[in-house]
Protein backbone atom coordinates (compact mmCIF):
# COMPACT_ATOMS: atom_id res chain seq x y z
CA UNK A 1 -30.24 -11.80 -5.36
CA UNK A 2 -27.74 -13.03 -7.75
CA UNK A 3 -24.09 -10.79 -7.62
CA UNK A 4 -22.83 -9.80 -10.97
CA UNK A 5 -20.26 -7.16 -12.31
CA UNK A 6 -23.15 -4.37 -12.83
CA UNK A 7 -24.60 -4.82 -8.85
CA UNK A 8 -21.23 -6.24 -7.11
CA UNK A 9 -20.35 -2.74 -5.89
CA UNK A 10 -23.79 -1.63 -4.78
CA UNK A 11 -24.31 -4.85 -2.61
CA UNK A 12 -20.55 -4.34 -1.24
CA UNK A 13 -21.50 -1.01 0.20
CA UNK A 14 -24.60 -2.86 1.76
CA UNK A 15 -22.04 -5.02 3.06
CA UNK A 16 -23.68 -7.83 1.33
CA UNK A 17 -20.49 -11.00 1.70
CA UNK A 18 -22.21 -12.38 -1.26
CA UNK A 19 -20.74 -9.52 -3.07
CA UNK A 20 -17.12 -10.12 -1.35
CA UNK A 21 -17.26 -13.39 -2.81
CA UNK A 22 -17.58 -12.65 -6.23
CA UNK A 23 -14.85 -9.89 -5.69
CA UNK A 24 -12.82 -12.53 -4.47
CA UNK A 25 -14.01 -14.68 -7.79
CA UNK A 26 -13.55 -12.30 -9.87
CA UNK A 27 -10.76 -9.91 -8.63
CA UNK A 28 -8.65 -12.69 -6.62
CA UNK A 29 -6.54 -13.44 -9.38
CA UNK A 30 -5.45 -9.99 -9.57
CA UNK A 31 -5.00 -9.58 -6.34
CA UNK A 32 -2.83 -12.78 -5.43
CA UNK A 33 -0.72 -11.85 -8.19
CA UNK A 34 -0.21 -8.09 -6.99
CA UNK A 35 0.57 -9.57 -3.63
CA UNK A 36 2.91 -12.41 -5.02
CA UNK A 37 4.86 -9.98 -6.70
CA UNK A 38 5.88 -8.25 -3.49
CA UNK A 39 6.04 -11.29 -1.39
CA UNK A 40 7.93 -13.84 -4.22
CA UNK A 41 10.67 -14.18 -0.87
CA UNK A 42 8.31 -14.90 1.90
CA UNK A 43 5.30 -16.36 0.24
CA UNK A 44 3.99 -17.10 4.21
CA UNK A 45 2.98 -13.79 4.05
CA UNK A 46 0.76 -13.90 1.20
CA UNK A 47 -2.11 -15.09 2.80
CA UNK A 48 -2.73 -12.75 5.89
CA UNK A 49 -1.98 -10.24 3.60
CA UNK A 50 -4.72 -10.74 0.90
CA UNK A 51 -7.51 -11.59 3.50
CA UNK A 52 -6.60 -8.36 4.74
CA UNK A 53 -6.74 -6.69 1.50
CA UNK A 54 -9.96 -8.00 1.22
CA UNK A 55 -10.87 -6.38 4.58
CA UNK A 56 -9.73 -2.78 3.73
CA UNK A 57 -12.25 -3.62 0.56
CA UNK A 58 -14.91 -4.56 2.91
CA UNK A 59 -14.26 -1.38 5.34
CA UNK A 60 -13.30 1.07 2.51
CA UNK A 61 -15.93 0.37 -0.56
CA UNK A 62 -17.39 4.01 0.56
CA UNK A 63 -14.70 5.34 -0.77
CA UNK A 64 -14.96 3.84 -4.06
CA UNK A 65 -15.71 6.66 -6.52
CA UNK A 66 -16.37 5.02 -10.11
CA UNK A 67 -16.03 8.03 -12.10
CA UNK A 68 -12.06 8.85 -11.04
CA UNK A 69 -11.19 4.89 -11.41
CA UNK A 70 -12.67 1.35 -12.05
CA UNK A 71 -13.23 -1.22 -9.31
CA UNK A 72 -10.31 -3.13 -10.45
CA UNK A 73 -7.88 -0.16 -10.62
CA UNK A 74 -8.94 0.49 -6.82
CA UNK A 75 -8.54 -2.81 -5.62
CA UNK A 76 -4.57 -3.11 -7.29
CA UNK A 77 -3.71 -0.08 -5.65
CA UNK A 78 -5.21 -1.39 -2.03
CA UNK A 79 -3.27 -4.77 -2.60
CA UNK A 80 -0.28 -2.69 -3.51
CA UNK A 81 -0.04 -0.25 -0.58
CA UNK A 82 -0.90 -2.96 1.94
CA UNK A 83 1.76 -5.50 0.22
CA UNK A 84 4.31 -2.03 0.85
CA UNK A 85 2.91 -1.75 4.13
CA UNK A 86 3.38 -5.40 5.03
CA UNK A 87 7.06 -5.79 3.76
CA UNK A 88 7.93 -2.51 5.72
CA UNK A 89 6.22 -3.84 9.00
CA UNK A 90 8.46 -7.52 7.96
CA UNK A 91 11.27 -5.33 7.27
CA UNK A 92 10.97 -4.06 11.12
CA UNK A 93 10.48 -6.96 12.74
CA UNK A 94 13.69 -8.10 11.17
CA UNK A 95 15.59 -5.65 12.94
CA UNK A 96 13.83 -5.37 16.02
CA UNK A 97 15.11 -8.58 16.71
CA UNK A 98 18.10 -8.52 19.60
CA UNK A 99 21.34 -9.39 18.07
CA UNK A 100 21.91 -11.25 21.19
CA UNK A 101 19.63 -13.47 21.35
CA UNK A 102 19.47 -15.05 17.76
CA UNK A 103 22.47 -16.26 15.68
CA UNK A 104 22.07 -13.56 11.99
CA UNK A 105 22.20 -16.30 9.19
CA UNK A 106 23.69 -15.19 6.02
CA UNK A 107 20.34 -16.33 4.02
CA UNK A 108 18.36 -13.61 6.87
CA UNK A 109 20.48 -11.05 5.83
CA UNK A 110 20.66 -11.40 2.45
CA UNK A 111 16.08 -11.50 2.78
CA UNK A 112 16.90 -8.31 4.94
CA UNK A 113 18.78 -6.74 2.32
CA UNK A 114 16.37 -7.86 -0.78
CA UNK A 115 13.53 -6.53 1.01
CA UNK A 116 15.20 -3.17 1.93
CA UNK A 117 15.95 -2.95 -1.93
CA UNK A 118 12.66 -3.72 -3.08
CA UNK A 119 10.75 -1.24 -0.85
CA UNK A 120 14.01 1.74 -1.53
CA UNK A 121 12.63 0.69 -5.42
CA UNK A 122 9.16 0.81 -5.29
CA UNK A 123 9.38 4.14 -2.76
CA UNK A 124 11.47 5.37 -6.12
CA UNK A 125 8.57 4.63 -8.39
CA UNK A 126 5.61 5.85 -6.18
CA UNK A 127 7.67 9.13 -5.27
CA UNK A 128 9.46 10.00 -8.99
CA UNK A 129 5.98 12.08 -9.61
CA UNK A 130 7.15 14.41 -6.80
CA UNK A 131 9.07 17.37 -6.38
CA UNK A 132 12.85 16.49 -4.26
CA UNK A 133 10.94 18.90 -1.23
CA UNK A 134 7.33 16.86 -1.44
CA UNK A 135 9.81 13.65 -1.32
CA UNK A 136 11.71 14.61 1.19
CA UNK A 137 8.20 15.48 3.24
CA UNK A 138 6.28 11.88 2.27
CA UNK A 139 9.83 10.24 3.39
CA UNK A 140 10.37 12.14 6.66
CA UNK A 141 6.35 11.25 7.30
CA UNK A 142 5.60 8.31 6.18
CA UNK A 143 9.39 6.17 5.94
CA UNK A 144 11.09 7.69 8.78
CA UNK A 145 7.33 8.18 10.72
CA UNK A 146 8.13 11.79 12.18
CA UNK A 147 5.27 14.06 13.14
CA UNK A 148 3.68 16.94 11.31
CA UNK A 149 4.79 18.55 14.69
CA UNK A 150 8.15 18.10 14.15
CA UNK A 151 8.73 18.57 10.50
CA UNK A 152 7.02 21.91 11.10
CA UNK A 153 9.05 22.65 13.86
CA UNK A 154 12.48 21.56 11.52
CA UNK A 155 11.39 22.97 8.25
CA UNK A 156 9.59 26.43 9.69
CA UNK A 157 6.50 25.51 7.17
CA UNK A 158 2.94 25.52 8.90
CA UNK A 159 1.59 22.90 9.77
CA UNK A 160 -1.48 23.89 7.13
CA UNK A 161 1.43 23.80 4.06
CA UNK A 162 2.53 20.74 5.61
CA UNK A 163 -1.16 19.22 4.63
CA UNK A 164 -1.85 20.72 1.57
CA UNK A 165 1.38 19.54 0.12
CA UNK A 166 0.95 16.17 1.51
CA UNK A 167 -2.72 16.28 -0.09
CA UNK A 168 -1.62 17.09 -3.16
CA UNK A 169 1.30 14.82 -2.96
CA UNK A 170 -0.74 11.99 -2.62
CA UNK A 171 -2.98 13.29 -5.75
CA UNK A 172 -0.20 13.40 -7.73
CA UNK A 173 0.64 9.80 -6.44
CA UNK A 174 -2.55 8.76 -7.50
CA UNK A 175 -3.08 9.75 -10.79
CA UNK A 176 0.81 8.82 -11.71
CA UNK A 177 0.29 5.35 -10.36
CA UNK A 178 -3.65 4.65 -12.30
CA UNK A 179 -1.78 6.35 -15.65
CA UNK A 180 1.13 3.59 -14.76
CA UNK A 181 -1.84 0.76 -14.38
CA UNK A 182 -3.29 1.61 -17.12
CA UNK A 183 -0.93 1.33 -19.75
C-alpha cells in the first residue's frame, strides 16, 4: 500500500512504519527546525531528541483528533514540549553535577544561564494565557515537581479543584498555543 497525506494517519494508528516514514518525509523538516530552535546551544541533543519525538508520535497517534487540530499542528506541539522537556532534564544534569569534582568553566555557566533564560521565556509564553493562581499551580506542579498532595495540603484547595484547574489550564494552554501556530 502506497502512504500518502490522505491515509498517513490511518496506517500510523495501525502502526504501519511505512507511515512513520513519510511523517518523517514529510513532517521532518518541521520538526528538526522546532527542535533546532530550542537546542541552537547544544545541537548534540538534537538528535535523541527528534527520534524521540518521533516515538511519542508512534505511541500517541490515538490521541490524534483531526477535527480540534491538523497532523502538523500536533506534531509542533509534541516536538515543542519534548524540546522543553529535554532542556529542563539538560538544565538538571547541569547542576546535579558535584562542584567538587569538576572545575565550572565560564563558557558552562554562561550555557547554564542561557538555558535557564530560555526555558524562564518560553514558561512565560506557554503560561501568559493563565490566571497568576493557575500559574502559580502549573509552576509549583510541573517546574518545581511538588505533589497534588502537597499543594492541597499548602493551598487548602481539594485535591478535585486542584484537577479541574489543571485540566482546564492545560485547555487554555492548548488552544493559546494552536491560535499562536497558526498565525
Amino acid at each position: 500500500m502506497k502512504i500518502n497525506e490522505k491515509n498517513f494517519v490511518t496506517q500510523l494508528r495501525l502502526h504501519n512504519e511505512k507511515a512513520l516514514l513519510y511523517v518523517i518525509d514529510a513532517y521532518g523538516g518541521l520538526l528538526v527546525s522546532i527542535i533546532r530552535k530550542h537546542f541552537y546551544a547544544i545541537p548534540e541533543m538534537e538528535e535523541e531528541c527528534l527520534n524521540d519525538v518521533l516515538l511519542k508520535i508512534w505511541q500517541n497517534i490515538e490521541s490524534f483528533d483531526e477535527s480540534k487540530s491538523s497532523f502538523k499542528n500536533w506534531a509542533a506541539a509534541i516536538a515543542t514540549y519534548r524540546s522543553i522537556d529535554y532542556l529542563r532534564i539538560y538544565q538538571k544534569e547541569l547542576y546535579r553535577i558535584d562542584i567538587e569534582e569538576v572545575n565550572i568553566s565560564q563558557e558552562d555557566s554562561a550555557l547554564a544561564h542561557l538555558l535557564e533564560k530560555e526555558i524562564s521565556e518560553e514558561l512565560e509564553l506557554l503560561l501568559g494565557c493563565l490566571n497568576s493562581s493557575d500559574r502559580e499551580l502549573f509552576l509549583r506542579l510541573y517546574v518545581e515537581e511538588e505533589s497534588v498532595e502537597q499543594i492541597s495540603r499548602d493551598t487548602g484547595m481539594e485535591k478535585t479543584v486542584i484537577y479541574n484547574r489543571v485540566s482546564r489550564g492545560k485547555k487554555k494552554i492548548r488552544k493559546n498555543y494552536l491560535a499562536e501556530r497558526s498565525k
